[in-house]
Protein backbone atom coordinates (compact mmCIF):
# COMPACT_ATOMS: atom_id res chain seq x y z
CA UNK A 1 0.00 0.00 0.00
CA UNK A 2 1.26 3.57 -0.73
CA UNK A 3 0.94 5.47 1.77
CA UNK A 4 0.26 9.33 1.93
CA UNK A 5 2.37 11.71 3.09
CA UNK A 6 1.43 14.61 5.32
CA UNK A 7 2.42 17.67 5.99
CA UNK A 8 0.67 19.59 9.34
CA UNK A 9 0.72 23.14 10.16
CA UNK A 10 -0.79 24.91 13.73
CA UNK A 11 0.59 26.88 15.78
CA UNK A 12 -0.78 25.16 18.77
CA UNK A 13 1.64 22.15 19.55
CA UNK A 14 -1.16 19.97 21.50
CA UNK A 15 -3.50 20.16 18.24
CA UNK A 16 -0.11 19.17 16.17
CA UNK A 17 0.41 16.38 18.46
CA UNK A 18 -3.27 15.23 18.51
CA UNK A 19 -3.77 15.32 14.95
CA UNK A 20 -0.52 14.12 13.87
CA UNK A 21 -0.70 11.14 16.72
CA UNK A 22 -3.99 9.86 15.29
CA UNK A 23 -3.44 10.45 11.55
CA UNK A 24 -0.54 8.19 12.16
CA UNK A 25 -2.22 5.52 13.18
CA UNK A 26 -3.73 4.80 10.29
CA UNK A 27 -1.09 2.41 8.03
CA UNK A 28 -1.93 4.44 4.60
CA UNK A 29 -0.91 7.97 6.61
CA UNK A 30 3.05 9.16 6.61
CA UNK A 31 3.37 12.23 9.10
CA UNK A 32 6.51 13.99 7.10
CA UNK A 33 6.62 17.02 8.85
CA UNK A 34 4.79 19.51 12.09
CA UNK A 35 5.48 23.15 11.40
CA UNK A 36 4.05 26.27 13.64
CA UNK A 37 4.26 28.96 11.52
CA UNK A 38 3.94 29.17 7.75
CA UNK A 39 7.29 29.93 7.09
CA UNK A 40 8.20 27.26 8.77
CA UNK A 41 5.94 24.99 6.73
CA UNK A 42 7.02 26.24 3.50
CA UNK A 43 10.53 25.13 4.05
CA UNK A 44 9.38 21.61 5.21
CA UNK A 45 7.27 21.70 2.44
CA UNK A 46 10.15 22.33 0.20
CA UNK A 47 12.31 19.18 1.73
CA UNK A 48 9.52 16.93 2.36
CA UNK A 49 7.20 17.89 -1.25
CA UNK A 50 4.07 16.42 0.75
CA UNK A 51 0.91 14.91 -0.57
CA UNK A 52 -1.11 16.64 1.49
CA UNK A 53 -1.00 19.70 3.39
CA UNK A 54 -3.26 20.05 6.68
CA UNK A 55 -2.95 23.99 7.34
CA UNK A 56 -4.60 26.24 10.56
CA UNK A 57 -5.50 30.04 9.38
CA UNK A 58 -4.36 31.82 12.60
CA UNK A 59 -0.75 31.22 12.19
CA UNK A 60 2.37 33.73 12.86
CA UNK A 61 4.06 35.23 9.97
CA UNK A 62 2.58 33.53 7.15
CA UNK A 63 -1.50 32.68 8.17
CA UNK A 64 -2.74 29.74 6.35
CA UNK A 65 -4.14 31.11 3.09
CA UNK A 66 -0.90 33.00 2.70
CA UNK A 67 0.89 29.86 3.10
CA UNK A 68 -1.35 27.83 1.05
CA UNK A 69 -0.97 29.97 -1.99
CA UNK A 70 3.04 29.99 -1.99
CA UNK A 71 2.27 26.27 -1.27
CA UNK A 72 0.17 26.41 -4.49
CA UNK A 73 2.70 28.55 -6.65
CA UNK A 74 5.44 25.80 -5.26
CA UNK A 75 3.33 23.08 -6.79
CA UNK A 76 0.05 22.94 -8.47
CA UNK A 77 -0.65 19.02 -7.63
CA UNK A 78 -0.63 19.19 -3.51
CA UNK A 79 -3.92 18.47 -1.50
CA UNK A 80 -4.14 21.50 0.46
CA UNK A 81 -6.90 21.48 3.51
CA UNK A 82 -7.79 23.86 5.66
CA UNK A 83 -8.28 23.10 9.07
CA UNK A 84 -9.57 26.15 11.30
CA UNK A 85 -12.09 27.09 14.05
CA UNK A 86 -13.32 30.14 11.64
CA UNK A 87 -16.47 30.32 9.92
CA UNK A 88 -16.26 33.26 8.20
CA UNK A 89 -17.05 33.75 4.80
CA UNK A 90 -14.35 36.44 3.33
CA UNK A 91 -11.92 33.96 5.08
CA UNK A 92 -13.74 31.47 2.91
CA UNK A 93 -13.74 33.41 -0.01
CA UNK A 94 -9.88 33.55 0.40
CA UNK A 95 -9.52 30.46 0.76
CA UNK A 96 -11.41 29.00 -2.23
CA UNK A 97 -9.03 31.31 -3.97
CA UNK A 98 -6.35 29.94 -3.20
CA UNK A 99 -7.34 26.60 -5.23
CA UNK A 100 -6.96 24.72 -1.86
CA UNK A 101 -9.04 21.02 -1.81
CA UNK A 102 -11.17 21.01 1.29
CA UNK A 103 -11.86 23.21 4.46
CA UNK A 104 -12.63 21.09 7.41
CA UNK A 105 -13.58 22.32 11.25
CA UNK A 106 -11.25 21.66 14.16
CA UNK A 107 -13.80 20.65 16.31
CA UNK A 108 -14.65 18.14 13.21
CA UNK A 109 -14.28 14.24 14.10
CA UNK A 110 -10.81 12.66 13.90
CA UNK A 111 -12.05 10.44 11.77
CA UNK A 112 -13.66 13.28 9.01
CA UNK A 113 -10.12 14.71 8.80
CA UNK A 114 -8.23 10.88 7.59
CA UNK A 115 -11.62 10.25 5.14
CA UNK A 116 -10.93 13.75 4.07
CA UNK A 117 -7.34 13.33 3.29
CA UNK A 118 -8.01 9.91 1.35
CA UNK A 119 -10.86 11.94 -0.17
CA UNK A 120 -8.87 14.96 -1.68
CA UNK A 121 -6.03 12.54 -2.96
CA UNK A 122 -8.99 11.04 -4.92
CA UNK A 123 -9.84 13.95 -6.36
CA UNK A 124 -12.43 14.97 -4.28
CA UNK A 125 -13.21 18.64 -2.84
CA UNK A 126 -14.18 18.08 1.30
CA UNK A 127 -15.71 19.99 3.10
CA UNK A 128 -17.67 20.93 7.13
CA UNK A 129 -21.39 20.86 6.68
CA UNK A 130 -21.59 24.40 8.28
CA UNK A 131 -18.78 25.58 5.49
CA UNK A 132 -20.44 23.56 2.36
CA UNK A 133 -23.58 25.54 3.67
CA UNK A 134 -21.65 28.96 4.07
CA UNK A 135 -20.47 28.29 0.31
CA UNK A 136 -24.00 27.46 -1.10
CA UNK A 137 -25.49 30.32 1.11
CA UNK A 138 -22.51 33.19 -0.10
CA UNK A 139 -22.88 32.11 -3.54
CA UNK A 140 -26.68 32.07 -4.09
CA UNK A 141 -27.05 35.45 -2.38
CA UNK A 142 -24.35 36.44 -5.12
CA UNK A 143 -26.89 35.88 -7.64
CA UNK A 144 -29.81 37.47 -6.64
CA UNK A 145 -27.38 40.64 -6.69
CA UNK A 146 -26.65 40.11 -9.88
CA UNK A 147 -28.07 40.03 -13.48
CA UNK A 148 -28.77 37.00 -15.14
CA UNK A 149 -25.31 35.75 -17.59
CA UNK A 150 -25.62 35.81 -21.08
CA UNK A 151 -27.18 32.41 -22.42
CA UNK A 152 -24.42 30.11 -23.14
CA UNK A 153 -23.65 26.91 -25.40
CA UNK A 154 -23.55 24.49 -22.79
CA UNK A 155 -24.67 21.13 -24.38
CA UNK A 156 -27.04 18.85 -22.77
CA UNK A 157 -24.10 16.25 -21.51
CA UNK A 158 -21.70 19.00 -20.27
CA UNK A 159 -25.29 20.54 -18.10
CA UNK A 160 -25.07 17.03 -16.40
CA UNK A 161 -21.45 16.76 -16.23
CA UNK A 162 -21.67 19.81 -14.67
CA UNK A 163 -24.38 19.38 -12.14
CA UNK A 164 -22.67 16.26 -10.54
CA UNK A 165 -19.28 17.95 -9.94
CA UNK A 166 -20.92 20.48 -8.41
CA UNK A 167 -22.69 17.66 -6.30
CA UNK A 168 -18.92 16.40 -5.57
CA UNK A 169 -18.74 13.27 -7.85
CA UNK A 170 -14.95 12.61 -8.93
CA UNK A 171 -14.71 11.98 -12.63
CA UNK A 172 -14.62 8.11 -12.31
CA UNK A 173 -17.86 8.14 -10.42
CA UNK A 174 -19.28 10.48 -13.07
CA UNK A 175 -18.36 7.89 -15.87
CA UNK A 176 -19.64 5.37 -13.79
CA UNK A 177 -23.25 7.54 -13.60
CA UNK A 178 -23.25 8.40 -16.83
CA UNK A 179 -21.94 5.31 -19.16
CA UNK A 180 -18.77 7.15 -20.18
CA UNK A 181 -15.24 7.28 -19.60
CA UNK A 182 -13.73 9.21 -17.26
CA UNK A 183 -11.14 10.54 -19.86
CA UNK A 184 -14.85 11.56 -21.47
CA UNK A 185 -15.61 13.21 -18.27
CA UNK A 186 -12.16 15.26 -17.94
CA UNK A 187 -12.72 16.07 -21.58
CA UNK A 188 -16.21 17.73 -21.11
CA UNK A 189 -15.17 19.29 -17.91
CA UNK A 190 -11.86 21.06 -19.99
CA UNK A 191 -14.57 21.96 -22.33
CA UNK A 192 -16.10 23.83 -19.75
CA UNK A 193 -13.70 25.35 -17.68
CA UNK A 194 -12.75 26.53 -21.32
CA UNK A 195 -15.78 28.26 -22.37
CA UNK A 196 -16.51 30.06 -19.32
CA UNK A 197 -13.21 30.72 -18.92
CA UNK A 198 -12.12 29.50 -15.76
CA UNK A 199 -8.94 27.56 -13.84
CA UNK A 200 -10.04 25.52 -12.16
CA UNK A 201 -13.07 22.88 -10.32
CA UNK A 202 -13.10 25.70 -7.08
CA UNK A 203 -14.29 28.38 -9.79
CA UNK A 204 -16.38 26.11 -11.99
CA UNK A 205 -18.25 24.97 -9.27
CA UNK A 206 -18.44 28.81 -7.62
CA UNK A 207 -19.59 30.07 -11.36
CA UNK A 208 -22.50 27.25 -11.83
CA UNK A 209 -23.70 28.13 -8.42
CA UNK A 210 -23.18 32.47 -8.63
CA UNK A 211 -25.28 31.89 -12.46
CA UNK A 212 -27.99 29.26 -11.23
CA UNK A 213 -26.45 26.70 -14.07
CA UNK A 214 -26.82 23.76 -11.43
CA UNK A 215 -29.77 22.97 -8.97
CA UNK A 216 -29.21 23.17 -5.21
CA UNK A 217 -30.83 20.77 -3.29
């Protein structure tokens, strides 16, 4: 079994230890490196070029979305997740863009945080129910303040592509859904991105939700 390898950031060492002691517990987890400041975690991130990194916002020096976005200029392929106390949705805003893969609660369970890690280096995007609901709530109230986008040429198939990674389906379980391959899936999704002009999943799945392109439910 490969295992993945973790990087975790807080400035408080008892949530290091706690997180770190039960992450590594788990026979598929490799704890490569506890930082307390971002600064700090960028240069472990440079020696140990993690899978994953687990990052708190309220950090000295470099805060977390600071850190996650050097992280992200560093390299574009890490699983970055958030791990705070904060609800707040400008934080959130940040956050998303900063292209990082999940945003999870500290006082989430132990257990959330090692299905989220397997979950992000699967593809998926993770996060708290009180955050998902933040997201859904910030971006809907986005659109009612705004006019309606032009009518676009979004084809039937890429309108259900679109609707299931917005409901968090990876690609394979799309192909699975939908009786196509997931190379299919990546190619209607590129299609996307490229007509509305966007980078990445955080922003097509912000866009589709700010334009009412996708049901909520």
């Amino acid at each position: 079994m490969t295992s993945i390898s973790v990087l975790i950031a807080d400035d408080h060492e008892i949530v290091r230890y706690g997180i770190s002691t039960f992450l590594s517990s788990s026979k598929d987890i490799d704890i490569v490196g506890k930082a307390s400041s971002g600064d700090e975690c960028l240069e472990l991130f440079k020696k140990e070029q993690p899978d994953v990194c687990l990052l708190d916002i309220s950090m000295p020096k470099k805060n977390g979305i600071e850190t996650a976005l050097n992280i992200r200029n560093l390299d574009a392929d890490t699983k970055i997740i958030i791990l705070s106390m904060h609800i707040d949705e400008q934080l959130l805003n940040d956050a998303l863009e900063a292209d990082i893969n999940g945003y999870l609660l500290k006082n989430t369970d132990k257990a959330d945080i090692l299905n989220g890690i397997r979950a992000v280096m699967k593809g998926q995007q993770i996060f708290s129910d009180p955050i998902s609901n933040l997201i859904k709530k910030s971006f809907l109230n986005q659109t009612n303040s705004k006019d309606k986008h032009k009518e676009l040429s979004i084809t039937t198939r890429e309108q259900e592509i679109l609707q299931l990674i917005v409901d968090g389906f990876t690609s394979k379980e799309i192909a699975e859904k939908l009786y196509i391959s997931p190379r299919t899936v990546d190619t209607h999704r590129a299609n996307l991105m490229e007509k509305l002009e966007l980078k990445n999943i955080a922003e097509l799945v912000r866009y589709a939700l700010e334009h009412d392109l996708v049901s909520v439910g």
